[in-house]
N, C-alpha and C. Protein backbone atom coordinates (compact mmCIF):
# COMPACT_ATOMS: atom_id res chain seq x y z
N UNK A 1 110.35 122.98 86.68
CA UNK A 1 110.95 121.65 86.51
C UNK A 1 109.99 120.76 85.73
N UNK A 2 110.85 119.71 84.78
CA UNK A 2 109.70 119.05 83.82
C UNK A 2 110.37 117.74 84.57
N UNK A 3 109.60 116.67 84.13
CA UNK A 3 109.98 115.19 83.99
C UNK A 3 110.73 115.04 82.75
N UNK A 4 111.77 114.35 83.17
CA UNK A 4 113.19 113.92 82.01
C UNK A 4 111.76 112.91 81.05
N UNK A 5 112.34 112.81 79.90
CA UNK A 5 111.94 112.32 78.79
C UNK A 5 112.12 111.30 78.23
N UNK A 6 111.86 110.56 77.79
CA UNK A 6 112.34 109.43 77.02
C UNK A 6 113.50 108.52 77.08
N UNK A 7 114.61 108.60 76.53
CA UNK A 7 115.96 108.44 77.24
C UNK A 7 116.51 108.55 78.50
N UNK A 8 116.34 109.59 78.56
CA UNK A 8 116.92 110.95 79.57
C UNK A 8 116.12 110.18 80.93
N UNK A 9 114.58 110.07 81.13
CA UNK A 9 114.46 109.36 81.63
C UNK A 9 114.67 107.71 82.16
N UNK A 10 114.83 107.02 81.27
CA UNK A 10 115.23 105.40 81.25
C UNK A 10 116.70 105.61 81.92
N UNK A 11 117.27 106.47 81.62
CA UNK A 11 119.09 106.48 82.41
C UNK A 11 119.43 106.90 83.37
N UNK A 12 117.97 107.46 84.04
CA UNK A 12 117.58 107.79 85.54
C UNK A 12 117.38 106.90 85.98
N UNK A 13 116.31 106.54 85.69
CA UNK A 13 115.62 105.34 86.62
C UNK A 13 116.72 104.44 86.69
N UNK A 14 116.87 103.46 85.41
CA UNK A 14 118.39 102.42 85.90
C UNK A 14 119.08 103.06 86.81
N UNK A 15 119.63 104.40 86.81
CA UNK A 15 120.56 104.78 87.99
C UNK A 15 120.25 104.26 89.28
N UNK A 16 119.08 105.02 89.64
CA UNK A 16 118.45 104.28 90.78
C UNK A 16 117.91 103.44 91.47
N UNK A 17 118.20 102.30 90.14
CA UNK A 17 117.46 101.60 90.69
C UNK A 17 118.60 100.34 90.54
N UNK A 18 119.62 100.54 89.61
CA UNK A 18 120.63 99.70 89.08
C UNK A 18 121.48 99.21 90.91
N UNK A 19 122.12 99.62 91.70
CA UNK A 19 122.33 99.87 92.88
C UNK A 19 121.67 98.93 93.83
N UNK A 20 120.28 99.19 94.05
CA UNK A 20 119.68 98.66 95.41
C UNK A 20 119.25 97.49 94.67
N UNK A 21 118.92 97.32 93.73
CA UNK A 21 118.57 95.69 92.52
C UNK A 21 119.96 94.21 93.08
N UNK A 22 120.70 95.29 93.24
CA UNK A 22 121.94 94.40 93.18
C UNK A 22 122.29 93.51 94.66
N UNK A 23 121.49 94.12 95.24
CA UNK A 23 121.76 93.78 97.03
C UNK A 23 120.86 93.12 97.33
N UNK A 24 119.57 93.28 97.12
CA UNK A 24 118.46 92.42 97.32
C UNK A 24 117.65 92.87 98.56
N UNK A 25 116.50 93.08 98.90
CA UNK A 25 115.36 93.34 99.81
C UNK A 25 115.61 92.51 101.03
N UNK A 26 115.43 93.33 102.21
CA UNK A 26 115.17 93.41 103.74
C UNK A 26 114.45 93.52 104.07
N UNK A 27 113.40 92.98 104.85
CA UNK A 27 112.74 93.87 105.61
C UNK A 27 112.44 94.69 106.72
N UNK A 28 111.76 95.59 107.19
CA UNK A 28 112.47 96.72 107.98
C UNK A 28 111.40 96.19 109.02
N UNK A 29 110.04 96.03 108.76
CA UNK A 29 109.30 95.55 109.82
C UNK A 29 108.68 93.91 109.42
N UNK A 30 108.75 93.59 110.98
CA UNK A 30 108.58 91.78 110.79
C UNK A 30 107.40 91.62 110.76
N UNK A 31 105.68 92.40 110.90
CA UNK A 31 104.59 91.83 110.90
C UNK A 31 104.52 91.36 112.20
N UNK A 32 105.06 91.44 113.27
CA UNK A 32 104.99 90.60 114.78
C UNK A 32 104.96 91.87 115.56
N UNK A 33 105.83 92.57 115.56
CA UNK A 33 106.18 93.86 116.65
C UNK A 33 106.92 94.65 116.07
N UNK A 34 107.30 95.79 116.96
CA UNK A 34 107.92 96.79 116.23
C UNK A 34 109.66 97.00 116.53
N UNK A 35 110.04 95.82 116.98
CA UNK A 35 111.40 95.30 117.04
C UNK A 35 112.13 96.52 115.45
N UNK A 36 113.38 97.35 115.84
CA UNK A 36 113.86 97.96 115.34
C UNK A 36 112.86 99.33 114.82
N UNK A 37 112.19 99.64 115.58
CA UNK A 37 111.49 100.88 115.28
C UNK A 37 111.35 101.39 116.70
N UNK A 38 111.15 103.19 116.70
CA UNK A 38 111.30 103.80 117.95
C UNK A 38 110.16 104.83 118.24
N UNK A 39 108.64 104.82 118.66
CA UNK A 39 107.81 105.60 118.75
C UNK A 39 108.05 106.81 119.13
N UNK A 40 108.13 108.18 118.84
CA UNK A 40 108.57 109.50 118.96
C UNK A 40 107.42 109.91 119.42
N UNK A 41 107.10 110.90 120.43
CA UNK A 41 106.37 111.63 120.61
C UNK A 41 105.03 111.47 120.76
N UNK A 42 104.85 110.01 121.31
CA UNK A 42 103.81 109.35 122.00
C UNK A 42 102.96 109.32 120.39
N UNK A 43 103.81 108.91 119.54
CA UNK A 43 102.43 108.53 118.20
C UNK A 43 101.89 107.43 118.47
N UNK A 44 100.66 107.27 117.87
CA UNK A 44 99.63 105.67 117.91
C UNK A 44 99.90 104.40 117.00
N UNK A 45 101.05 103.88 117.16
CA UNK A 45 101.46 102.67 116.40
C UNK A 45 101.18 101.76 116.95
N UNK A 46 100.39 100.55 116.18
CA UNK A 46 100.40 99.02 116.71
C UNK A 46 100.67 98.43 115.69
N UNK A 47 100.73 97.29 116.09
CA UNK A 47 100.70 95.87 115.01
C UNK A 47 99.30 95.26 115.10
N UNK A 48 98.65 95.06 114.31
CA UNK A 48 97.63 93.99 114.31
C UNK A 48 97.59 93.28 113.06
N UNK A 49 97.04 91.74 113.37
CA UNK A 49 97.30 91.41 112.01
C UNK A 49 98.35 91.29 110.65
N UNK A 50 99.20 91.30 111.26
CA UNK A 50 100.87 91.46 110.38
C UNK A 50 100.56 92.80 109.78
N UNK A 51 100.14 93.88 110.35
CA UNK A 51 99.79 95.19 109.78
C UNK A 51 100.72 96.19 110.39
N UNK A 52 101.00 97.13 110.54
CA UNK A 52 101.56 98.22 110.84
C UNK A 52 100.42 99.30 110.84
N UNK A 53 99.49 99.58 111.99
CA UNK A 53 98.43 100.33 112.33
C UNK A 53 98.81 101.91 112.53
N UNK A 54 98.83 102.80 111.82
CA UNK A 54 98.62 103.90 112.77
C UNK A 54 97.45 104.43 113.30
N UNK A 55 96.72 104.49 114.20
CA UNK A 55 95.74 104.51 115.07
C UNK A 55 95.48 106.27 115.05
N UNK A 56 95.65 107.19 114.27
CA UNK A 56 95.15 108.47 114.63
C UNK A 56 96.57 109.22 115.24
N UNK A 57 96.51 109.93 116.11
CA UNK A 57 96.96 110.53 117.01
C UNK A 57 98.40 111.08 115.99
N UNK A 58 99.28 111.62 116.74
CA UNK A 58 100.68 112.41 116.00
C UNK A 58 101.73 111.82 116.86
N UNK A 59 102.66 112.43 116.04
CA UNK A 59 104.06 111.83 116.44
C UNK A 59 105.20 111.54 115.44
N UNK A 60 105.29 110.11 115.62
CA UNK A 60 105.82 109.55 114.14
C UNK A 60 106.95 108.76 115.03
N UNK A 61 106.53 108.06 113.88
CA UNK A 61 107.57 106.33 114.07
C UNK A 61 108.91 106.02 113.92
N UNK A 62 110.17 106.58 114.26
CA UNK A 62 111.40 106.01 113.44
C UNK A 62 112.08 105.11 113.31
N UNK A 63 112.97 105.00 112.22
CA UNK A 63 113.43 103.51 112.49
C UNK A 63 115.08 103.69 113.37
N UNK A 64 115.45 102.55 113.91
CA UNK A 64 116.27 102.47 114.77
C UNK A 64 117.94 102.52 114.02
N UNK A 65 118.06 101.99 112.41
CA UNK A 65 119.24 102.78 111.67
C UNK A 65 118.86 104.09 110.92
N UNK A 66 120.12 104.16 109.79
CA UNK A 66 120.29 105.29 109.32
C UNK A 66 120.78 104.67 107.97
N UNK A 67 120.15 105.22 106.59
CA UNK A 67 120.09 104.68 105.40
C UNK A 67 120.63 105.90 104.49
N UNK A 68 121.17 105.56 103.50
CA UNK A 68 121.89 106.34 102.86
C UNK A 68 121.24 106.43 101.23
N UNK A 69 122.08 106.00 100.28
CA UNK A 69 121.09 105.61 99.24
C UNK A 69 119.82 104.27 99.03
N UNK A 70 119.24 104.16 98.60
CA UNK A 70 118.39 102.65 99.35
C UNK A 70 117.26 102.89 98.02
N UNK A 71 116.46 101.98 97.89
CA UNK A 71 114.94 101.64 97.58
C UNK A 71 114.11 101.26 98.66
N UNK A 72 113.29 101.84 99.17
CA UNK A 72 112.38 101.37 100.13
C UNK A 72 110.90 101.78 99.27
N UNK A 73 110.20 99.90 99.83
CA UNK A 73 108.75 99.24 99.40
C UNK A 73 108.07 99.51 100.30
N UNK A 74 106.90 99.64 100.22
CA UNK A 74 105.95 99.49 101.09
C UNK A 74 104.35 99.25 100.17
N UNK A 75 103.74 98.76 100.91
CA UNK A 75 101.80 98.43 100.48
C UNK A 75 101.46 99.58 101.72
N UNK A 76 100.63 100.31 101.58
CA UNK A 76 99.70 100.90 102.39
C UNK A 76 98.27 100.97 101.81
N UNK A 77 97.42 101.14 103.00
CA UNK A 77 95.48 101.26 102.31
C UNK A 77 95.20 102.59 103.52
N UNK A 78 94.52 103.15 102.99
CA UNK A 78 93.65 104.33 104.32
C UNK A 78 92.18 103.68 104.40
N UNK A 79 92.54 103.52 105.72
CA UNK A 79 91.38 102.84 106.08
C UNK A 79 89.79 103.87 106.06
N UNK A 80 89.99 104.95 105.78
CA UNK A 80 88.90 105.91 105.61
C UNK A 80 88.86 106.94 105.16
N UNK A 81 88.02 108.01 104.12
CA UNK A 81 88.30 108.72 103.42
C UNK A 81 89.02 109.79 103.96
N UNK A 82 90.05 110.26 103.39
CA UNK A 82 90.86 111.37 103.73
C UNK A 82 91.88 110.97 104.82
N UNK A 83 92.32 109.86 105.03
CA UNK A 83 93.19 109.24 106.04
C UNK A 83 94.45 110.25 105.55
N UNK A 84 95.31 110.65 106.58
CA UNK A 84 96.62 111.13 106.44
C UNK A 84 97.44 110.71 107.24
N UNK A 85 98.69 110.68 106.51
CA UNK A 85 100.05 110.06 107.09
C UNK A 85 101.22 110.52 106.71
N UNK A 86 102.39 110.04 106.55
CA UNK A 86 103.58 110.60 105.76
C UNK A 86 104.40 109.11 105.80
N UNK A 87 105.51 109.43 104.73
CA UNK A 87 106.82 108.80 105.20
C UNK A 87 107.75 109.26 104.86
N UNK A 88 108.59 109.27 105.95
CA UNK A 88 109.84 110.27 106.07
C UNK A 88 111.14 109.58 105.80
N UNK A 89 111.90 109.83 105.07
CA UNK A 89 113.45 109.68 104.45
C UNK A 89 114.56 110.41 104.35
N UNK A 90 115.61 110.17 104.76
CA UNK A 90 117.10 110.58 105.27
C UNK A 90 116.35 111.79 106.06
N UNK A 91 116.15 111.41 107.36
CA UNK A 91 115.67 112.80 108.24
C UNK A 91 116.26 112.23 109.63
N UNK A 92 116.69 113.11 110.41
CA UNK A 92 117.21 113.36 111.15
C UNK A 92 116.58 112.96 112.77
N UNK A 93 116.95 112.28 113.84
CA UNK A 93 115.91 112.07 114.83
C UNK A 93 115.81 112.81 115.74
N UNK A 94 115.98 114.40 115.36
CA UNK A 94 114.85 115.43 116.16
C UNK A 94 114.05 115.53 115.87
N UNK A 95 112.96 116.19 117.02
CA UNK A 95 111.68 116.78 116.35
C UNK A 95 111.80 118.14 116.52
N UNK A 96 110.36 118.13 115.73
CA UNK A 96 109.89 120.09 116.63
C UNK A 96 109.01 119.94 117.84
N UNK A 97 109.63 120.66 118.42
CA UNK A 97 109.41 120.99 120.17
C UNK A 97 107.87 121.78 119.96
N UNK A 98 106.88 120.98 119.33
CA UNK A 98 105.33 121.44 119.37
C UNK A 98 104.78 120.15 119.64
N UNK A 99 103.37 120.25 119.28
CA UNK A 99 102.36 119.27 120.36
C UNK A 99 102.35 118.10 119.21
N UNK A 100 102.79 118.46 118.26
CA UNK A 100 102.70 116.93 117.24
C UNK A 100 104.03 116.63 116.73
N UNK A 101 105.17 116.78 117.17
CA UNK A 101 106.84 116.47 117.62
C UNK A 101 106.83 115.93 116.19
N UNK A 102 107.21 116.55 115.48
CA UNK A 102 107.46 115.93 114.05
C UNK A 102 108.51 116.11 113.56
N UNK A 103 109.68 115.48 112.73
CA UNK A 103 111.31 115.63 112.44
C UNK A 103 111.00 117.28 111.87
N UNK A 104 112.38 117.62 112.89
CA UNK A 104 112.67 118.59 112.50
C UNK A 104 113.70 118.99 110.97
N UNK A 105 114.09 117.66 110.58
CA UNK A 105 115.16 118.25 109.72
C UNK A 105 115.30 116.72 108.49
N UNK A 106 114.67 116.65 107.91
CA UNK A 106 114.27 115.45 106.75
C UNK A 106 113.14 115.73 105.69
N UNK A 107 113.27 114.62 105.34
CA UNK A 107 111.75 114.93 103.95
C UNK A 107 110.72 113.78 104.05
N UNK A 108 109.01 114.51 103.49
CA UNK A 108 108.37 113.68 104.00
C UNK A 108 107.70 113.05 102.58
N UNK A 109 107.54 111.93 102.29
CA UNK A 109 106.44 111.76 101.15
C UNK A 109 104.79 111.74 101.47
N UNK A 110 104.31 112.27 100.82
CA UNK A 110 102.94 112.25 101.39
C UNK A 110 102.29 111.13 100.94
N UNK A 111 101.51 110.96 102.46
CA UNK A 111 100.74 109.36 102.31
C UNK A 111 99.02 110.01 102.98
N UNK A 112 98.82 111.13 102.17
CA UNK A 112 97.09 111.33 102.35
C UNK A 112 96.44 111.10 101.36
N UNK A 113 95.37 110.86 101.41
CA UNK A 113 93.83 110.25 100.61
C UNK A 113 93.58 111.60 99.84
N UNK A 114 94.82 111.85 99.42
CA UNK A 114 94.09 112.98 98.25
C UNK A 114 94.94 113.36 97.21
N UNK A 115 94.34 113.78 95.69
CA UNK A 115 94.70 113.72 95.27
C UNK A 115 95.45 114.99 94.75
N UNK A 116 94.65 116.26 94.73
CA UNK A 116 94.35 117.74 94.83
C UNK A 116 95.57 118.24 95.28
N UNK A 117 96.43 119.06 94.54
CA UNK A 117 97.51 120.26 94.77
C UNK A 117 96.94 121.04 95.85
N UNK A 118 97.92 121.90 96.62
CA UNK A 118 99.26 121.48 95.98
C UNK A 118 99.88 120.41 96.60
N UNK A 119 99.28 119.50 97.80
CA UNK A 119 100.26 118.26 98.65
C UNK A 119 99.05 117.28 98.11
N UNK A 120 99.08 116.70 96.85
CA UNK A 120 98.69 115.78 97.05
C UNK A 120 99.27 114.10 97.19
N UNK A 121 98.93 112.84 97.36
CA UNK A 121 99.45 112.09 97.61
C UNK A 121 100.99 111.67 96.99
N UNK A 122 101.77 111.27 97.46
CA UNK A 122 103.49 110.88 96.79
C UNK A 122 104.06 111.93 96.54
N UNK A 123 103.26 113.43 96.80
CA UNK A 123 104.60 114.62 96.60
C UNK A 123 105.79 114.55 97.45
N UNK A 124 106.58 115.62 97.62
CA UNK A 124 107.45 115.69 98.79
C UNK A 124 107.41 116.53 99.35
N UNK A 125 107.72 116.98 100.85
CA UNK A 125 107.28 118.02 101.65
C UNK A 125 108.77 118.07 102.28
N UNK A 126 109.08 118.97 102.77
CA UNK A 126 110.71 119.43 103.40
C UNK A 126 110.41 119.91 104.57
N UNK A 127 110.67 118.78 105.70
CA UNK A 127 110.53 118.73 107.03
C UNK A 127 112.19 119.96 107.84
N UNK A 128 111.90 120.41 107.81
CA UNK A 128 113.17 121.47 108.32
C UNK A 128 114.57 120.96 107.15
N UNK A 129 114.31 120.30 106.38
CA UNK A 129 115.64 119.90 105.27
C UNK A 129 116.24 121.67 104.49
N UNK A 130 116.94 120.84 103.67
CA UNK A 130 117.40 122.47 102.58
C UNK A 130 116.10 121.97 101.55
N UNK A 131 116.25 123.58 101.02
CA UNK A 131 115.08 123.25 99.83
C UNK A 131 115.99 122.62 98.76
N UNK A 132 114.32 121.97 97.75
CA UNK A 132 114.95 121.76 96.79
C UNK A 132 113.97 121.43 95.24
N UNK A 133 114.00 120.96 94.33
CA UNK A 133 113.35 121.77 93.14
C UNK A 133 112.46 119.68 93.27
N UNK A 134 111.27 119.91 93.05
CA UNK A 134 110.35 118.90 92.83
C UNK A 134 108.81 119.02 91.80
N UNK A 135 109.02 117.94 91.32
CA UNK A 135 107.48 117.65 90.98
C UNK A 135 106.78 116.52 90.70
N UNK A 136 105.13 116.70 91.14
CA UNK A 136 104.20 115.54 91.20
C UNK A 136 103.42 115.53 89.62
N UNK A 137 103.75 114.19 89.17
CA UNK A 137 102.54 114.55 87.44
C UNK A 137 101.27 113.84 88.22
N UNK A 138 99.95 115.00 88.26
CA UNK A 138 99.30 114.29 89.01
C UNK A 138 98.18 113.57 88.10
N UNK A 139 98.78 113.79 86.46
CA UNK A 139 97.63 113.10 85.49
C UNK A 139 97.91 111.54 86.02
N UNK A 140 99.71 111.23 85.99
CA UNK A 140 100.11 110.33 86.42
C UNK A 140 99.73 109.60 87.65
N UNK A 141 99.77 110.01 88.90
CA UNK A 141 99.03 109.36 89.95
C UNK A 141 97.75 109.67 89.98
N UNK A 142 96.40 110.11 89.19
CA UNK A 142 95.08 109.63 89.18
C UNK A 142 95.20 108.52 88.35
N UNK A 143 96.17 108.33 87.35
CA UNK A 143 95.85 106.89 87.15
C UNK A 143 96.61 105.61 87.91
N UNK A 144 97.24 106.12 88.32
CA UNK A 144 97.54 105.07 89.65
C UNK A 144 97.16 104.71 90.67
N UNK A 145 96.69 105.88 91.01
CA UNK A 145 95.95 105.72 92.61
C UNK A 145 94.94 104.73 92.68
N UNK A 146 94.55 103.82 94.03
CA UNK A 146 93.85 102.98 93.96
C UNK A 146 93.26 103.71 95.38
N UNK A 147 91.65 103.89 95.45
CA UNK A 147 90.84 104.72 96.90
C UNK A 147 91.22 103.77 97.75
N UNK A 148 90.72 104.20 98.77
CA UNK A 148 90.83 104.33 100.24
C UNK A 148 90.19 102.67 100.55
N UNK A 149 90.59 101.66 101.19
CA UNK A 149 90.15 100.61 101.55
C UNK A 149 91.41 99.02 100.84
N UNK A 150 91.74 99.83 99.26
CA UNK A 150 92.42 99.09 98.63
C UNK A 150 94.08 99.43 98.92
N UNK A 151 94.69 98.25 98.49
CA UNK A 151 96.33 98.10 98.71
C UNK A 151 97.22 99.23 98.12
N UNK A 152 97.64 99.91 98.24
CA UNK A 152 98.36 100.64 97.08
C UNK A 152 100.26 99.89 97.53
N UNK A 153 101.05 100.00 96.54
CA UNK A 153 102.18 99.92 96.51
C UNK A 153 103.18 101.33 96.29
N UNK A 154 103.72 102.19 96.98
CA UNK A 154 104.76 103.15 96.94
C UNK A 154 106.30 102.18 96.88
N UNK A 155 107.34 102.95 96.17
CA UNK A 155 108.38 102.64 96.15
C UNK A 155 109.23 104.18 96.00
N UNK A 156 110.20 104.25 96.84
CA UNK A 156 110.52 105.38 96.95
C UNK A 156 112.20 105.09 96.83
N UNK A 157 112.88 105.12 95.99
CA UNK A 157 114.31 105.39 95.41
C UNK A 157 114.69 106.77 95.60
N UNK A 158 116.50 106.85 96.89
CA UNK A 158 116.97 107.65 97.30
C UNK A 158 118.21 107.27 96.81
N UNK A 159 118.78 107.83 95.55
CA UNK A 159 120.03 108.11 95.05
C UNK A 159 120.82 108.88 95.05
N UNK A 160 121.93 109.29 95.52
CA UNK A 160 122.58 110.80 95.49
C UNK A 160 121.53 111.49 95.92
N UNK A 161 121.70 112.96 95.18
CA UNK A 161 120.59 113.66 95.25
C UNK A 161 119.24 114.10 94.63
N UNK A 162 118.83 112.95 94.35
CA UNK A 162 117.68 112.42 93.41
C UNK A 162 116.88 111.41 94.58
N UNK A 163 115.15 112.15 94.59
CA UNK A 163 114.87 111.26 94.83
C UNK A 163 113.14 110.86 94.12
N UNK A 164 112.96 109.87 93.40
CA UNK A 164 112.27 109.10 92.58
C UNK A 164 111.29 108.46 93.47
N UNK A 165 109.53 108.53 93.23
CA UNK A 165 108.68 108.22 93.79
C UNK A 165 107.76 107.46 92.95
N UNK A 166 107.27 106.09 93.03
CA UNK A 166 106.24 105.48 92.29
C UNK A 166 105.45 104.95 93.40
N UNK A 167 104.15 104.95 92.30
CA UNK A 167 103.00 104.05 93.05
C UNK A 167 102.41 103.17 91.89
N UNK A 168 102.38 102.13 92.60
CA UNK A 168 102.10 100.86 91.60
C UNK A 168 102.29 101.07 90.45
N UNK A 169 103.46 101.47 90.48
CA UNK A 169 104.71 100.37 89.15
C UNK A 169 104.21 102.16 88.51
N UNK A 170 103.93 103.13 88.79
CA UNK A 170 104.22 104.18 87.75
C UNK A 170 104.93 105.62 88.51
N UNK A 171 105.69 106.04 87.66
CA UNK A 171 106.64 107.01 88.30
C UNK A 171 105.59 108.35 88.12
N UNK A 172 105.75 108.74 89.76
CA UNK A 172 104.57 109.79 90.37
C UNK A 172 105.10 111.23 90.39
N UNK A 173 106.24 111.07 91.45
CA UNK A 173 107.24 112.17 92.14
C UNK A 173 108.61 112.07 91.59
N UNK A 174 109.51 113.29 91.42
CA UNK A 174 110.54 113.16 90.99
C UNK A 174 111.33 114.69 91.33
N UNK A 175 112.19 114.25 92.45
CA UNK A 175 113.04 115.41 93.64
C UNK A 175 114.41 115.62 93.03
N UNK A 176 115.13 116.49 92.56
CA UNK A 176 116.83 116.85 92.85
C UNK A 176 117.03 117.99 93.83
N UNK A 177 117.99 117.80 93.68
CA UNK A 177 118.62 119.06 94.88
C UNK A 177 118.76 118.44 96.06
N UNK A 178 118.61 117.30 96.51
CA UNK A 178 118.14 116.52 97.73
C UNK A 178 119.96 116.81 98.72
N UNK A 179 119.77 117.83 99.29
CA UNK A 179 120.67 117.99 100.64
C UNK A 179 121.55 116.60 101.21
N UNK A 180 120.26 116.24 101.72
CA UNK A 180 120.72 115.31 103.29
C UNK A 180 120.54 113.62 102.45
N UNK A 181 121.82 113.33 102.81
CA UNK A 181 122.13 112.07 101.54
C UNK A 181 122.09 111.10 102.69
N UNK A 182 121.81 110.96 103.77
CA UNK A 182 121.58 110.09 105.20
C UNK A 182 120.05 110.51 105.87
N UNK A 183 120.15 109.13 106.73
CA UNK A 183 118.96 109.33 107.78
C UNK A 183 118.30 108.33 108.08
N UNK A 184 117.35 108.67 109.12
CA UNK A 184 116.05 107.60 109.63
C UNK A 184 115.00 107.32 108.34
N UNK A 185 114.17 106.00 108.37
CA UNK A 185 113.10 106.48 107.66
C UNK A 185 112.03 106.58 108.42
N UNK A 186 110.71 106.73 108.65
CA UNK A 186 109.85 107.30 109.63
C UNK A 186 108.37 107.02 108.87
N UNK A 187 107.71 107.16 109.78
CA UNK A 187 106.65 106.90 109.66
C UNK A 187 105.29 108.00 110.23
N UNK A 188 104.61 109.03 109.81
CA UNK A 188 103.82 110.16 110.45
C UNK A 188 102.95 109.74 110.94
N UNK A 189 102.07 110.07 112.12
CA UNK A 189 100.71 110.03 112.39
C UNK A 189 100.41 111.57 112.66
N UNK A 190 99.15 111.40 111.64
CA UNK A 190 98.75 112.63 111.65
C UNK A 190 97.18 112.46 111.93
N UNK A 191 96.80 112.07 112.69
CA UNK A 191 95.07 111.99 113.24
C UNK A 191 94.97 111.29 112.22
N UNK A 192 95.26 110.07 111.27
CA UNK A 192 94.92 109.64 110.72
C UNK A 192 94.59 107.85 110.85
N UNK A 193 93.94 107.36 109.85
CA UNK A 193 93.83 105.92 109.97
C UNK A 193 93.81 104.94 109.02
N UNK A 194 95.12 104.61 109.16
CA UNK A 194 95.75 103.33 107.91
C UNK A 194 96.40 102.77 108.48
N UNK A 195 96.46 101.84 107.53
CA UNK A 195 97.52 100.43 107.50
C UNK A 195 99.02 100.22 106.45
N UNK A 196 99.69 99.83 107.22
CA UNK A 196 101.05 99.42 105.98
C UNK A 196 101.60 97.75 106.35
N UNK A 197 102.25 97.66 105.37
CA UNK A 197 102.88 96.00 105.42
C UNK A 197 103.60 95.76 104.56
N UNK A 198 104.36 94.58 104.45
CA UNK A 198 105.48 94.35 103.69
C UNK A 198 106.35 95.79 103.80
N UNK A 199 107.19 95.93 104.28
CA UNK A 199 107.56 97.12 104.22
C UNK A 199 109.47 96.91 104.00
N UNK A 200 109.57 96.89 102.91
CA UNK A 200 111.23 96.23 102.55
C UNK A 200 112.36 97.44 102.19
N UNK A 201 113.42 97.13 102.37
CA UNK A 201 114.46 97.86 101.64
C UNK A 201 115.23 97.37 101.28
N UNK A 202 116.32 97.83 100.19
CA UNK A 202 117.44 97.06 99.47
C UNK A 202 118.26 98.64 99.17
């Protein structure tokens, strides 16, 4: 699989983005508490600081609807080198019946401090989902990426079965074949330690 081109690309992106532009941004978490979110599997979520903490430990966070096509924003920073996390889209609210209860049946974007194939940061990973054909330009996210301490911005556009991944304002990841056109969105803890905020959808 290549990245669409020139055109071909520009009549993507409007697709996906033409849609959720039109409705205007929500936000999913208020910076106060975790009002409309549901801790799974004893993960380490707090709020501090209008932050969205994950504190280490496993599990994962879901949210309390179910989203269909959408744009969802977020800022995240890893608070230390090699911090790992995920965020999960149109996935389903089972887990797997193991010691780190993680959706059994959705997709995850990767939110680790690295950059290095083959999972490096903003790919996509297929949490018990159907497969499906993806790729990360990772010349593209080393020049995006901002290290560990600083803000980064992800935006993750779920259209049909397309799904489109940027980080600060440059297109990273780029999914078809995408199965499951519904779901939770979610949040991983994976022994890791970061922060997120502003966290919107439209």
């Amino acid at each position: 699989m290549q990245f669409p081109k020139g055109p071909l690309l520009l009549s993507l992106l409007c697709s996906l983005f033409a849609a959720a532009l039109a409705s205007g941004a929500r936000p999913l978490f208020n910076g106060t508490d975790l009002t409309g979110w549901i801790i799974e599997n004893n993960g380490r979520f707090t709020v501090e600081d209008s932050c969205l903490k994950v504190n280490r430990g496993t599990g994962w966070l879901r949210s309390e609807e179910t989203f269909g096509d959408f744009t969802l924003r977020l800022e995240f920073r890893f608070l230390e080198e090699g911090a790992n996390s995920g965020i999960f889209v149109r996935t389903g609210a089972t887990s797997h019946d193991d010691e780190k209860g993680y959706p059994d049946n959705g997709y995850q974007i990767q939110c680790m401090d690295n950059l290095e194939p083959p999972t490096p940061l903003a790919c996509m990973i297929p949490y018990g989902a159907p497969p499906f054909e993806h790729l990360s330009d990772n010349t593209a996210l080393r020049g995006a990426y901002l290290p560990a301490g600083a803000w980064n911005v992800m935006e993750i556009s779920c259209q049909g079965k397309t799904i489109a991944v940027r980080l600060n304002g440059t297109l990273v990841t780029l999914a078809i074949g995408i199965e499951n056109l519904a779901g939770h969105i979610g949040i991983q803890g994976e022994n890791g330690l970061l922060e997120f905020r502003r966290i919107e959808i439209e």
